[in-house]
N, C-alpha and C. Protein backbone atom coordinates (compact mmCIF):
# COMPACT_ATOMS: atom_id res chain seq x y z
N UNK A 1 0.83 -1.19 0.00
CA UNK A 1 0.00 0.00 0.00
C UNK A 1 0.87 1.25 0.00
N UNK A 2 1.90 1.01 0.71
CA UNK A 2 3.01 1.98 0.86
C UNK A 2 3.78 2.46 -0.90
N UNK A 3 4.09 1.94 -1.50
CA UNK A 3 4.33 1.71 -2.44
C UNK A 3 3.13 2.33 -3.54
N UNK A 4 2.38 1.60 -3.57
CA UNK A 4 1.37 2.98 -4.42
C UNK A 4 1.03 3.90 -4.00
N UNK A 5 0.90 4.61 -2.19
CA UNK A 5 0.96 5.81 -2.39
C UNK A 5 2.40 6.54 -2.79
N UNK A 6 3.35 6.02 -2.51
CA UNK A 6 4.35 6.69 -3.35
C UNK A 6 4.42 7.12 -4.59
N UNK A 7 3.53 6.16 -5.66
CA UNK A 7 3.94 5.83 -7.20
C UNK A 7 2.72 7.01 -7.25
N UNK A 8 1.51 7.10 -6.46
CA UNK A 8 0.95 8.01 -6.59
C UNK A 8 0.98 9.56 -6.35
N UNK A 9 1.93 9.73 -5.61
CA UNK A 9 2.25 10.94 -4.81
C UNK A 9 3.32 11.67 -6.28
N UNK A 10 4.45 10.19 -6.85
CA UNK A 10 5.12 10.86 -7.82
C UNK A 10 4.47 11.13 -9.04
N UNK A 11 3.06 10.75 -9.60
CA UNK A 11 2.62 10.96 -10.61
C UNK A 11 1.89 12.23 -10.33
N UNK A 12 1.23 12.61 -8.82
CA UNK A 12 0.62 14.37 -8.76
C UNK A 12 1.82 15.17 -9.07
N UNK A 13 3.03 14.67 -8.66
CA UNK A 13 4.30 15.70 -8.81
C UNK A 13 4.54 15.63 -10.29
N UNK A 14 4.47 14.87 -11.00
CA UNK A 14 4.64 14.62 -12.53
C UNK A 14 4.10 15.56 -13.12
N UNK A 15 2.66 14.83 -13.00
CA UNK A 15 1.51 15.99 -13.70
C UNK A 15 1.79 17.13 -13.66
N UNK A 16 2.04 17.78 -12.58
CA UNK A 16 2.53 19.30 -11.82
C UNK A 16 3.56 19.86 -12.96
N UNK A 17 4.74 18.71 -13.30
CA UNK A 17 5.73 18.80 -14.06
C UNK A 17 4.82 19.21 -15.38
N UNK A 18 4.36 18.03 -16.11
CA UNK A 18 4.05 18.37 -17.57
C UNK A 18 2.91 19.74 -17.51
N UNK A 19 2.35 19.91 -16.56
CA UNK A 19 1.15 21.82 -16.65
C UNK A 19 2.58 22.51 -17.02
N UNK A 20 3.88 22.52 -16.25
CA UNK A 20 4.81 23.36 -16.30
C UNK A 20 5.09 23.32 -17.92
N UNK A 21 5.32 21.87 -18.47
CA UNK A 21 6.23 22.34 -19.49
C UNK A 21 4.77 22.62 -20.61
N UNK A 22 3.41 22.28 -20.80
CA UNK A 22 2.45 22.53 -21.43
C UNK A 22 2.22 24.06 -21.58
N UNK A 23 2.72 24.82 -19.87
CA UNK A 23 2.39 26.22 -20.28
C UNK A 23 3.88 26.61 -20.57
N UNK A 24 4.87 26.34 -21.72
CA UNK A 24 6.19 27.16 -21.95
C UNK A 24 7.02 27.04 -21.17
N UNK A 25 7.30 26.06 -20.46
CA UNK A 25 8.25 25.53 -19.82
C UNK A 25 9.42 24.71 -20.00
N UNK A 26 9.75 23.75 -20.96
CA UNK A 26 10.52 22.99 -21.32
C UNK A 26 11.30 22.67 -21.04
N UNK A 27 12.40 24.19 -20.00
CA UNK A 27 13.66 23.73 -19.03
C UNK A 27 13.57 23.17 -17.79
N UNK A 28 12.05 23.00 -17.44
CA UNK A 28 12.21 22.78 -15.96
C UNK A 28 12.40 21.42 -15.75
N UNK A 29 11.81 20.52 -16.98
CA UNK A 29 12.30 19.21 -17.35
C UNK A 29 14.16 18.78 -16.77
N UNK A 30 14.82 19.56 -17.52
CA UNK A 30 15.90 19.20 -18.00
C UNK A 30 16.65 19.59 -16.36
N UNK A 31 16.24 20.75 -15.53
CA UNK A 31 16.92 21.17 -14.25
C UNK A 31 16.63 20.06 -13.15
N UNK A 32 15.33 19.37 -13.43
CA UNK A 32 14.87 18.63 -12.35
C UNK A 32 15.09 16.75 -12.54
N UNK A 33 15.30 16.44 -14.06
CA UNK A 33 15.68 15.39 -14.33
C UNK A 33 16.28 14.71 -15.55
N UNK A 34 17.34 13.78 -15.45
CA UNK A 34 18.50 13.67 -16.27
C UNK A 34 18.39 12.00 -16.65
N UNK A 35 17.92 12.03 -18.23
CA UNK A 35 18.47 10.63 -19.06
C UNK A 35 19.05 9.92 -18.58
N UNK A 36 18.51 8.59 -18.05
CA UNK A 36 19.01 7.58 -17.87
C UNK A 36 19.37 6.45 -19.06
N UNK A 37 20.18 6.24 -19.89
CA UNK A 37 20.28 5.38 -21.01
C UNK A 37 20.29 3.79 -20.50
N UNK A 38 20.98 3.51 -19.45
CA UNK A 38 20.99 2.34 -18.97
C UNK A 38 20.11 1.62 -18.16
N UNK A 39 19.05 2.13 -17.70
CA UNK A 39 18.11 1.73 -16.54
C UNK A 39 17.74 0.84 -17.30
N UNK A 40 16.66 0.88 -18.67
CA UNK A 40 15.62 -0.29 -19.09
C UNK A 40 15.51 0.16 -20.46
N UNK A 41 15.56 -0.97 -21.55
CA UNK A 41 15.56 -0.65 -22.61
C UNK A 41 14.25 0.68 -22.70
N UNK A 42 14.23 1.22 -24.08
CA UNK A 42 13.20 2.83 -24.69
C UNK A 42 12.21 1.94 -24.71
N UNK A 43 10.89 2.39 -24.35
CA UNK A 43 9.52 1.92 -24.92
C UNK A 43 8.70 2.65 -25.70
N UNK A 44 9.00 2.01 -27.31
CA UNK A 44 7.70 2.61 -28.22
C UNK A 44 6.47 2.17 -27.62
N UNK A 45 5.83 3.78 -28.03
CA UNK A 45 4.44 4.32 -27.80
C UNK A 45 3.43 4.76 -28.87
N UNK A 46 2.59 4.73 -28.99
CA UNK A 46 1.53 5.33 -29.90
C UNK A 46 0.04 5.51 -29.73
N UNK A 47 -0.14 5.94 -30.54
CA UNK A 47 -2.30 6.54 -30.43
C UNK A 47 -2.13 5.62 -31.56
N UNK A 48 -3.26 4.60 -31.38
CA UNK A 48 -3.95 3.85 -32.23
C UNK A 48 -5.34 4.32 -32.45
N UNK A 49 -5.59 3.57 -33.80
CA UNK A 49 -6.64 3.91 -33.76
C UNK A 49 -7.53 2.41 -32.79
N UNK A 50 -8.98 2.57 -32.63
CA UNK A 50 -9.61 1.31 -31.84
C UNK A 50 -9.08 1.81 -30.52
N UNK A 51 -9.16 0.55 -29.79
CA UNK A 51 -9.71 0.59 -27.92
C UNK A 51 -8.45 -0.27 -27.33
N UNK A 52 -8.33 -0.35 -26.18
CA UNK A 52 -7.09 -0.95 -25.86
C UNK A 52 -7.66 -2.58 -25.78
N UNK A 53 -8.88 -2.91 -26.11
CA UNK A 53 -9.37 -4.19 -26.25
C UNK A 53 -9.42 -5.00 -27.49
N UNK A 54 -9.44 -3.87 -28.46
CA UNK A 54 -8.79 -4.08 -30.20
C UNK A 54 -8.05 -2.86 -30.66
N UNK A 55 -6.99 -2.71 -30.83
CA UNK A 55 -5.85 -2.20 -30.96
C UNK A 55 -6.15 -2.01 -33.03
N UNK A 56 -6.16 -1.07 -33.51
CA UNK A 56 -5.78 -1.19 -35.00
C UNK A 56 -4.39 -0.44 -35.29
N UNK A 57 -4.48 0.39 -35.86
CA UNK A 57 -3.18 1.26 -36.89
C UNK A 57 -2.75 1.68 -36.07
N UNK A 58 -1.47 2.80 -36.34
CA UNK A 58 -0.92 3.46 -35.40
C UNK A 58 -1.08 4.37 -36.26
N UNK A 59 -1.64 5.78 -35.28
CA UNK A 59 -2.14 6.59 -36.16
C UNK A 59 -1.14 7.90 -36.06
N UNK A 60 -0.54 8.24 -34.95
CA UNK A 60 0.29 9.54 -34.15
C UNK A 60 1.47 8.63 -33.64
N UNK A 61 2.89 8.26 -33.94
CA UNK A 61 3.51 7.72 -33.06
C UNK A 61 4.33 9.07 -31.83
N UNK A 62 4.29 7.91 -30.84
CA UNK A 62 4.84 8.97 -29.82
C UNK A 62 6.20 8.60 -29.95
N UNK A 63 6.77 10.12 -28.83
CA UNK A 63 8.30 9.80 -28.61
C UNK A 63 8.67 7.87 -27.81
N UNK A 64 9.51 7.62 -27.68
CA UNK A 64 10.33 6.42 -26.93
C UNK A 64 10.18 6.83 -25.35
N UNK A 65 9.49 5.97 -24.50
CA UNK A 65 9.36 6.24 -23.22
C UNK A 65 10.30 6.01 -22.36
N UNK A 66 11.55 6.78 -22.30
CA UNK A 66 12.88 6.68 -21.97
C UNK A 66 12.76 6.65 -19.97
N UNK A 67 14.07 6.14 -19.13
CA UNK A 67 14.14 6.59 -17.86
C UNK A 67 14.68 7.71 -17.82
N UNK A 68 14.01 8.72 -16.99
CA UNK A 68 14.61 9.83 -16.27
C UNK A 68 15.10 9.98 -14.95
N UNK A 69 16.03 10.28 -14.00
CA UNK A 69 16.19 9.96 -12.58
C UNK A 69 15.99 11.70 -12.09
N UNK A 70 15.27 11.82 -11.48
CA UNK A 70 14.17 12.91 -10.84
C UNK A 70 15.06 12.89 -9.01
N UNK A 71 16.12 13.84 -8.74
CA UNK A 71 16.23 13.67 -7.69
C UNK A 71 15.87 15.47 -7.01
N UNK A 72 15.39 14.54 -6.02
CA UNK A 72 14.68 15.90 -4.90
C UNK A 72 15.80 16.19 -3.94
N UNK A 73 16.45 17.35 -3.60
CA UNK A 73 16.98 17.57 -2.46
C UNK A 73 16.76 18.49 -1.50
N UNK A 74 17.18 18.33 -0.18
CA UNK A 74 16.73 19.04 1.10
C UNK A 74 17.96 19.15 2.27
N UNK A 75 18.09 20.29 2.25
CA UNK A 75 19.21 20.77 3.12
C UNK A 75 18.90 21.67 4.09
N UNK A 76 19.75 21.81 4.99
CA UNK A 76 19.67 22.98 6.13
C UNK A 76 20.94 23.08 6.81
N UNK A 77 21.17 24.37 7.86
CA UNK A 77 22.18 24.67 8.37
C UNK A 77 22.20 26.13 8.56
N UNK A 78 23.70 26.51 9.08
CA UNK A 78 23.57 27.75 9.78
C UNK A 78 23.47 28.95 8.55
N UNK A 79 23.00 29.87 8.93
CA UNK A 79 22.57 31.20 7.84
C UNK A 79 23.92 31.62 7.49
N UNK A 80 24.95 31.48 8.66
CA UNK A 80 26.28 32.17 8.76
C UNK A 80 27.22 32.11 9.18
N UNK A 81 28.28 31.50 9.30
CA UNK A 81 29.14 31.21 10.49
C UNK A 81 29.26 31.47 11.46
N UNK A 82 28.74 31.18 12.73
CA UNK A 82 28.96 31.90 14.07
C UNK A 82 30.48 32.33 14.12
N UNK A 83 30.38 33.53 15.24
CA UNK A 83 31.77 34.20 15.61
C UNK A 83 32.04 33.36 16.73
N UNK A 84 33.97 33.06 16.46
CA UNK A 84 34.33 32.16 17.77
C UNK A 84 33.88 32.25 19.28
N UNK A 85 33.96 33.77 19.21
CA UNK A 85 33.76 34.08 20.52
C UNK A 85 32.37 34.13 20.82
N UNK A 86 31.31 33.61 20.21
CA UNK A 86 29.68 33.47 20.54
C UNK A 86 29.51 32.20 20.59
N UNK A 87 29.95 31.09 19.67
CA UNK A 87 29.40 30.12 20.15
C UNK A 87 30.95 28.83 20.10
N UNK A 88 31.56 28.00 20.92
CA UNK A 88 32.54 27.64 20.11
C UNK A 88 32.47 26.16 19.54
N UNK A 89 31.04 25.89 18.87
CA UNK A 89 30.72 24.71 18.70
C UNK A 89 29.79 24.93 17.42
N UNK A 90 30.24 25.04 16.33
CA UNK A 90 29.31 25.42 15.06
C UNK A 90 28.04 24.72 15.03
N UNK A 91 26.82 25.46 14.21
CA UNK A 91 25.69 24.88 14.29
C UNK A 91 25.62 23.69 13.41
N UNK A 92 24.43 22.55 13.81
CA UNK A 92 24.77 21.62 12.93
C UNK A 92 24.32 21.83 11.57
N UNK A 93 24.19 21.17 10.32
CA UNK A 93 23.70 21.65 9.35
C UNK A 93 23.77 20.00 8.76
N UNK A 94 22.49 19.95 8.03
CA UNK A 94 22.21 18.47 7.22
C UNK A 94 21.45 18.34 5.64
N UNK A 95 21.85 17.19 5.36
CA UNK A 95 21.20 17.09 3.80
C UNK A 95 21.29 16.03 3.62
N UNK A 96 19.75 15.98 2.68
CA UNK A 96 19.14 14.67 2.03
C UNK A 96 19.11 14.37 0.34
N UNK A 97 18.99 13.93 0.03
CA UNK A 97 18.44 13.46 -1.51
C UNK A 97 18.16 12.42 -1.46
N UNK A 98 17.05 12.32 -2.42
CA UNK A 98 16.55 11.23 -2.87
C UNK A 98 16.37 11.15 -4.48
N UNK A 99 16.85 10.14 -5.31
CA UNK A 99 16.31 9.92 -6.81
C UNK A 99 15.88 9.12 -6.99
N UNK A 100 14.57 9.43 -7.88
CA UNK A 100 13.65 8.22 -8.25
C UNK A 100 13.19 8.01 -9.91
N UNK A 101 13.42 6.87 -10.32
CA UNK A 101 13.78 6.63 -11.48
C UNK A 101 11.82 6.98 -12.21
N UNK A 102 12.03 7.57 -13.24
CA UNK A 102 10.97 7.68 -13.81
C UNK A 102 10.50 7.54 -15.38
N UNK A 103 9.89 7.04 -15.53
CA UNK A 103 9.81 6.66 -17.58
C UNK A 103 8.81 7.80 -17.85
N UNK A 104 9.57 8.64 -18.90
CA UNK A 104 8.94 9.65 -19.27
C UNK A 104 8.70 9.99 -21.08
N UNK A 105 7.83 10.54 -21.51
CA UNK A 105 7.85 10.37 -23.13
C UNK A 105 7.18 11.83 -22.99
N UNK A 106 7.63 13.05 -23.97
CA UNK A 106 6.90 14.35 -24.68
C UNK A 106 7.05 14.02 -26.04
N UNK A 107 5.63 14.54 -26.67
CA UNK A 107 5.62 14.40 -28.17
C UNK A 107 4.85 15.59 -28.31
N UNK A 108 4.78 16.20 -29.63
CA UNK A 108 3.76 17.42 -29.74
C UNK A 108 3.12 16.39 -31.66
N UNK A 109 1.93 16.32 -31.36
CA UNK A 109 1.18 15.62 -32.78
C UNK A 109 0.43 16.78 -33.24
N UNK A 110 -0.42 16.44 -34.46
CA UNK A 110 -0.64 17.76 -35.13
C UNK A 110 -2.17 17.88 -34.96
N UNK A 111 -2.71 16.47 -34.12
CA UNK A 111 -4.32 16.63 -33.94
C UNK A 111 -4.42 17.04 -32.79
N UNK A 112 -5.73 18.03 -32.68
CA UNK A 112 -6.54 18.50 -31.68
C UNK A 112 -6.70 17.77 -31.08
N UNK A 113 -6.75 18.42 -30.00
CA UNK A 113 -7.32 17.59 -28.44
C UNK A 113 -8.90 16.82 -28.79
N UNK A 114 -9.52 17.41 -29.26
CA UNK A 114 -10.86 17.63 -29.52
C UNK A 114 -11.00 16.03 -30.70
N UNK A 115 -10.24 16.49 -31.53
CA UNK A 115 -10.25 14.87 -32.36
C UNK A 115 -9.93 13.54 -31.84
N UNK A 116 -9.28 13.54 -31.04
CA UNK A 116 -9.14 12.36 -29.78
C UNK A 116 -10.18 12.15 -29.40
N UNK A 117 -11.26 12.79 -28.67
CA UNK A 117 -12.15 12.44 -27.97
C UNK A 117 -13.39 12.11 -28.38
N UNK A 118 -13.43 10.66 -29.33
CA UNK A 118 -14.10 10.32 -29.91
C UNK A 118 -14.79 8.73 -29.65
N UNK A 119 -13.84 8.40 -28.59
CA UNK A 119 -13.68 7.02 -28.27
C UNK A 119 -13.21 6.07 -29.17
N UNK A 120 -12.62 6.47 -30.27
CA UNK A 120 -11.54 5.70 -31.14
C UNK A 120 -10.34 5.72 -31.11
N UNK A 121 -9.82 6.11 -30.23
CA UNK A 121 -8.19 6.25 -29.91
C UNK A 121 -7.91 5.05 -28.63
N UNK A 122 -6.25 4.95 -28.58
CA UNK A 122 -5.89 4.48 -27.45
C UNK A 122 -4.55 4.31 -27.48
N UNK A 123 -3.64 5.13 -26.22
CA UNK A 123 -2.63 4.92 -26.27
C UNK A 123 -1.39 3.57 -25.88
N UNK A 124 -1.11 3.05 -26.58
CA UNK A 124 0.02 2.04 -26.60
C UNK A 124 1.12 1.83 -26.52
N UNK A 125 1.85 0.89 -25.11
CA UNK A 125 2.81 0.76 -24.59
C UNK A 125 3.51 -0.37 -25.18
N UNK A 126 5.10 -0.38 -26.05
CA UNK A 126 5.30 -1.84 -26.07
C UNK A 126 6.64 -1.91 -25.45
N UNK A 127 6.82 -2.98 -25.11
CA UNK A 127 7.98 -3.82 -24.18
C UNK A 127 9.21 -2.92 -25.01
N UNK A 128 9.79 -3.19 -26.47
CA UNK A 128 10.87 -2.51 -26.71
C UNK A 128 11.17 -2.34 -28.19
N UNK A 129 11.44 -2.16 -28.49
CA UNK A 129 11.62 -2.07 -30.35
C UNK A 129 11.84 -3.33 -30.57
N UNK A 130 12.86 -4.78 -30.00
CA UNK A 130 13.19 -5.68 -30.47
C UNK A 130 12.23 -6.37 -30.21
N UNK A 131 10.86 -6.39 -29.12
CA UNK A 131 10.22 -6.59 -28.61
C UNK A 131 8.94 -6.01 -28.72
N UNK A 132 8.62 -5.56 -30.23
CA UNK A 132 7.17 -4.46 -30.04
C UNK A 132 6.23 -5.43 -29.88
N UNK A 133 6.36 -6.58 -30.77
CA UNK A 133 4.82 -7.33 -30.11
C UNK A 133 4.31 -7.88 -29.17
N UNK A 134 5.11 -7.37 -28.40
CA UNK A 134 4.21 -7.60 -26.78
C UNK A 134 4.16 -6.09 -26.14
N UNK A 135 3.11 -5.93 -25.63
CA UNK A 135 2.07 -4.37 -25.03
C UNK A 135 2.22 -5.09 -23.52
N UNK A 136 2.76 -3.72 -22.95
CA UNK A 136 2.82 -3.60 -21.41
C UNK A 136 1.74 -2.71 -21.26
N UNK A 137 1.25 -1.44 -21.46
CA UNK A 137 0.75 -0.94 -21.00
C UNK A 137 -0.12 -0.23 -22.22
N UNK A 138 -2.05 -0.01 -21.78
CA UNK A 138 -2.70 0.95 -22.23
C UNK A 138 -3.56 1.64 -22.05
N UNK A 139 -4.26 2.31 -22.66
CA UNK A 139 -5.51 3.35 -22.04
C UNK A 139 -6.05 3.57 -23.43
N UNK A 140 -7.37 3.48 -23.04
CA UNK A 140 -8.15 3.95 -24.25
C UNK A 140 -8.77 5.60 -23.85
N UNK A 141 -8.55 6.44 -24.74
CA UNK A 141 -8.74 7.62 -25.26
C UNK A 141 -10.36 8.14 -24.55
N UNK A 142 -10.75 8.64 -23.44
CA UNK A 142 -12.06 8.69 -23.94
C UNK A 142 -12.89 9.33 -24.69
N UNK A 143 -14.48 9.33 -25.03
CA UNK A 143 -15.24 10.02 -25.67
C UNK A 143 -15.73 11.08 -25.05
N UNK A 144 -15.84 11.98 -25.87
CA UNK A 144 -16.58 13.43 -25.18
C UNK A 144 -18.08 13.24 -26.06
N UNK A 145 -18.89 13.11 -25.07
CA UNK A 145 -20.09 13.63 -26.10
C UNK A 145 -21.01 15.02 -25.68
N UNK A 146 -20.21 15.94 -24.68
CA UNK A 146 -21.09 17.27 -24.57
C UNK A 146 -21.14 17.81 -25.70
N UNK A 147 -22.03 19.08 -25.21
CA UNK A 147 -21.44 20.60 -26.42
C UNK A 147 -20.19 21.09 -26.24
N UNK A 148 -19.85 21.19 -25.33
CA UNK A 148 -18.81 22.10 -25.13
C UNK A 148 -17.20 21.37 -25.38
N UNK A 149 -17.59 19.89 -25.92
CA UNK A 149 -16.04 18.96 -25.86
C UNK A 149 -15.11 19.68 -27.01
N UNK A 150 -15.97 20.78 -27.96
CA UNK A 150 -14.72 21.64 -28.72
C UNK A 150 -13.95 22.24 -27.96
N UNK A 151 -14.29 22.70 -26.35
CA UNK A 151 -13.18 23.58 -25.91
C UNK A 151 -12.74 22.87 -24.85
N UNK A 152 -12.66 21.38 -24.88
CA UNK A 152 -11.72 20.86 -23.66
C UNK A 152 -10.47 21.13 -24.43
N UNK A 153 -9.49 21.30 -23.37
CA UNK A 153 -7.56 21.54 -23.84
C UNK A 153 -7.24 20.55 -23.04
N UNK A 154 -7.47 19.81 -22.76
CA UNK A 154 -6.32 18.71 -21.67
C UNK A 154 -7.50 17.57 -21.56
N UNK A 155 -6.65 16.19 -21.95
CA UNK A 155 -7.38 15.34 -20.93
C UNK A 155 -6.16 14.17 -20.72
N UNK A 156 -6.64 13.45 -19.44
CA UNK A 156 -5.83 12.51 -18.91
C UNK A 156 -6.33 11.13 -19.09
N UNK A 157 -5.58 9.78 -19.49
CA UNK A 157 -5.39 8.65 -19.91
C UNK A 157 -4.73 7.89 -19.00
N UNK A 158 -5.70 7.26 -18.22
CA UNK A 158 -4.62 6.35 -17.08
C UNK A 158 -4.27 4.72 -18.10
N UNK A 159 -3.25 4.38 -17.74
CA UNK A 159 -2.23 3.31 -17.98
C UNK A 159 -2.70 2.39 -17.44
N UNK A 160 -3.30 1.17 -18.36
CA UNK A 160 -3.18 -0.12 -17.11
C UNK A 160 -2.24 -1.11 -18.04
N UNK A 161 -1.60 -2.26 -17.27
CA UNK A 161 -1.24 -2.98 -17.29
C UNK A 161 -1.42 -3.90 -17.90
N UNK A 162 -0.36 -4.41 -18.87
CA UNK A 162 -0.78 -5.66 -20.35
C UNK A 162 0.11 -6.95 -19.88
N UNK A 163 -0.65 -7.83 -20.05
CA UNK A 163 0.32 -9.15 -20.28
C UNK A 163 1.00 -9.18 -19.35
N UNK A 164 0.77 -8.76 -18.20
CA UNK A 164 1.06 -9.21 -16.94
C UNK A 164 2.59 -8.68 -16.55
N UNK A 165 2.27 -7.47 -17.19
CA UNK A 165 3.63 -6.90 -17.49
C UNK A 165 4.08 -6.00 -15.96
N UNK A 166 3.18 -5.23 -15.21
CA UNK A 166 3.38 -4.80 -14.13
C UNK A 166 3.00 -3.06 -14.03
N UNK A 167 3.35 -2.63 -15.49
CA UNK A 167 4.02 -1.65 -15.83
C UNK A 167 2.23 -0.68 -15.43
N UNK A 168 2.49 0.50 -15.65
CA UNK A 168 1.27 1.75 -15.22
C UNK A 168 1.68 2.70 -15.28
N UNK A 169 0.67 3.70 -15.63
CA UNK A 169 0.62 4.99 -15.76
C UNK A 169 -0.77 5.91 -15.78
N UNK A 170 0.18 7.08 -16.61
CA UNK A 170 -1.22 7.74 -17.15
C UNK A 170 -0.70 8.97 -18.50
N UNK A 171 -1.18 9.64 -19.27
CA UNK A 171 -0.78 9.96 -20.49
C UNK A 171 -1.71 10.92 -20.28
N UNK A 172 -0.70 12.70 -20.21
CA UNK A 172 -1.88 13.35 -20.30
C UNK A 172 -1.63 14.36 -21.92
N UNK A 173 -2.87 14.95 -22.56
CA UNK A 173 -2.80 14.98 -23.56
C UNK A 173 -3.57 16.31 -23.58
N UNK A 174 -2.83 17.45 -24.04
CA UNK A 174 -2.89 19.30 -23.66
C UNK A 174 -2.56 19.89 -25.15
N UNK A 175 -3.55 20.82 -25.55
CA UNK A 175 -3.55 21.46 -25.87
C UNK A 175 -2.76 22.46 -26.79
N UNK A 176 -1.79 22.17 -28.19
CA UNK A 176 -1.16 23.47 -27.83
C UNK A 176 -0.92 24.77 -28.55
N UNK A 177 -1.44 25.60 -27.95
CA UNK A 177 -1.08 27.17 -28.09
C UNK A 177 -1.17 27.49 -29.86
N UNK A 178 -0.33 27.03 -30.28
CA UNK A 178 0.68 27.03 -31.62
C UNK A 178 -0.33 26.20 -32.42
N UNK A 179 -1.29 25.01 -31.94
CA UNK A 179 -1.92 24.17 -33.01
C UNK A 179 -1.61 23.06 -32.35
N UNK A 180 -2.29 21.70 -32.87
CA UNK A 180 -2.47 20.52 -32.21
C UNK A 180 -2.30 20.18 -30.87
N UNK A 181 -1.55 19.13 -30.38
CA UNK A 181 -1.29 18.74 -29.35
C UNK A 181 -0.06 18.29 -28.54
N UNK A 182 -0.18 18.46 -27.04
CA UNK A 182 1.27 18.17 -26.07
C UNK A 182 1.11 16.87 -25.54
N UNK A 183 1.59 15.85 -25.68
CA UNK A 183 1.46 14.28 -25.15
C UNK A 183 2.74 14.17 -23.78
N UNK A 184 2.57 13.64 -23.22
CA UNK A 184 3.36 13.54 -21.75
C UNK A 184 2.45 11.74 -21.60
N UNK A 185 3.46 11.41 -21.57
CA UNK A 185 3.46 9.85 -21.02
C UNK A 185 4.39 9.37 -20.13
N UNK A 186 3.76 9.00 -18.67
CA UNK A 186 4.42 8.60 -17.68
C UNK A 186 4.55 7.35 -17.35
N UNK A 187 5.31 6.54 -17.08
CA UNK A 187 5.12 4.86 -16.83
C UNK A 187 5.64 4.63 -15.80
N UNK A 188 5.10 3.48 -14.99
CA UNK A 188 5.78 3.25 -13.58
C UNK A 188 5.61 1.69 -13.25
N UNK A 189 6.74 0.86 -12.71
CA UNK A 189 6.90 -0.24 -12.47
C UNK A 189 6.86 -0.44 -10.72
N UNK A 190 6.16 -1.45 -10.39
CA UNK A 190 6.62 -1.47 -8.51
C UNK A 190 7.76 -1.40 -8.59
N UNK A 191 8.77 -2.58 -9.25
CA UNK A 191 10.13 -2.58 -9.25
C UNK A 191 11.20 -1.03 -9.02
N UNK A 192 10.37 0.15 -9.54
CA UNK A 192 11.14 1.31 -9.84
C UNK A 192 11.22 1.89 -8.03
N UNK A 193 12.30 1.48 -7.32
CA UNK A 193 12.13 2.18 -6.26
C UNK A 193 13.44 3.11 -6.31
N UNK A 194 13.32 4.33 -5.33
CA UNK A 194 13.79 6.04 -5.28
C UNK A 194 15.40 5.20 -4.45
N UNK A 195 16.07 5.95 -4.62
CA UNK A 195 17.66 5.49 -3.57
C UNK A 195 18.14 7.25 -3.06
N UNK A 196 18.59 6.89 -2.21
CA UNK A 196 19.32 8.32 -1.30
C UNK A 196 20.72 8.17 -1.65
C-alpha cells in the first residue's frame, strides 16, 4: 500500500511537471531530471486507432518512453558562520536526496485535443523495439459527447497494465497554443524504487 501511495504521490508531482512544461516551460524538465540510457531498454508508444481491447493502426507515433532519474533535495544549516567568541561549537547543518527513477515520453502531434475524444483512440505501450509485439501498457482515449467537448484543452489517460507486465501509468494529452497537441506519457513499475 506503501508503495502505491508513493507511485501516486510521484505521478501528482509529474503531472505538476508536464502543466509546467504545457504552459512554456521545457527547461524545468531538463533542471529537475536527467536521461538515464541504462536503466531499461526505450519503450515505443503510440495513439492507435480502436480501444485498448482491439488495438488497429498506429495513427500519431509517440516519442520512446525513456528513464529519467528525478532527484529531490533538502538541506539545512547555519545562515552564517557563528563568531568564535559566541558560540565555540558550530551549528549543525544536514542534507538529504533522494532519486527516483521515472519513464517519461513528450511528443507534440498535429491533432486536436478535440479529435481524440471520440472514443476511437488508445494509447500504446510496447515492451521494446526488439520486442514491439508484446504491449505492457494501455488506455483507451475517452469520448466526449457534450457541447462544449470543442473547448476541452487537456485530458488525462490512465495506464493499465498488459500481459502481466506490471508496468502503469497515465498519459496526459494538452492542448497546444501554436496548433495541435502536447502528449506527456508517464510509466511506472513497482520494481522502480527512489535510492538516497
Amino acid at each position: 500500500m506503501k508503495t502505491l501511495r508513493n507511485h501516486v504521490s510521484l505521478l501528482t508531482a509529474l503531472l505538476a511537471l508536464v502543466a509546467m512544461i504545457a504552459m512554456g516551460a521545457p527547461a524545468a524538465l531538463a533542471q529537475d531530471a536527467t536521461p538515464t540510457a541504462s536503466a531499461e531498454p526505450a519503450h515505443p508508444a503510440h495513439i492507435h486507432n480502436g480501444s485498448c481491447t482491439a488495438l488497429a493502426d498506429v495513427v500519431y507515433p509517440l516519442s520512446d518512453i525513456v528513464t529519467y532519474n528525478l532527484t529531490n533535495s533538502f538541506s539545512f544549516g547555519p545562515a552564517a558562520t557563528p563568531d568564535a567568541s559566541e558560540m565555540a561549537t558550530p551549528m549543525p547543518s544536514a542534507a538529504t536526496s533522494e532519486t527516483q527513477p521515472v519513464l517519461f515520453s513528450y511528443t507534440h502531434i498535429d491533432a486536436n485535443v478535440g479529435e481524440l475524444l471520440t472514443g476511437a483512440f488508445a494509447i500504446n505501450v510496447h515492451e521494446s523495439a526488439e520486442n514491439i509485439q508484446n504491449y505492457i501498457a494501455c488506455g483507451s482515449i475517452p469520448a466526449c459527447n457534450a457541447a462544449a467537448c470543442s473547448s476541452v484543452t487537456g485530458v488525462v489517460v490512465d495506464l493499465a497494465p498488459l500481459n502481466s507486465s506490471g508496468y502503469f501509468g497515465a498519459a496526459r494529452i494538452d492542448a497546444d497554443p501554436n496548433g495541435g497537441s502536447n502528449v506527456s506519457v508517464f510509466l511506472f513499475h513497482p520494481s522502480m524504487t527512489a535510492s538516497s
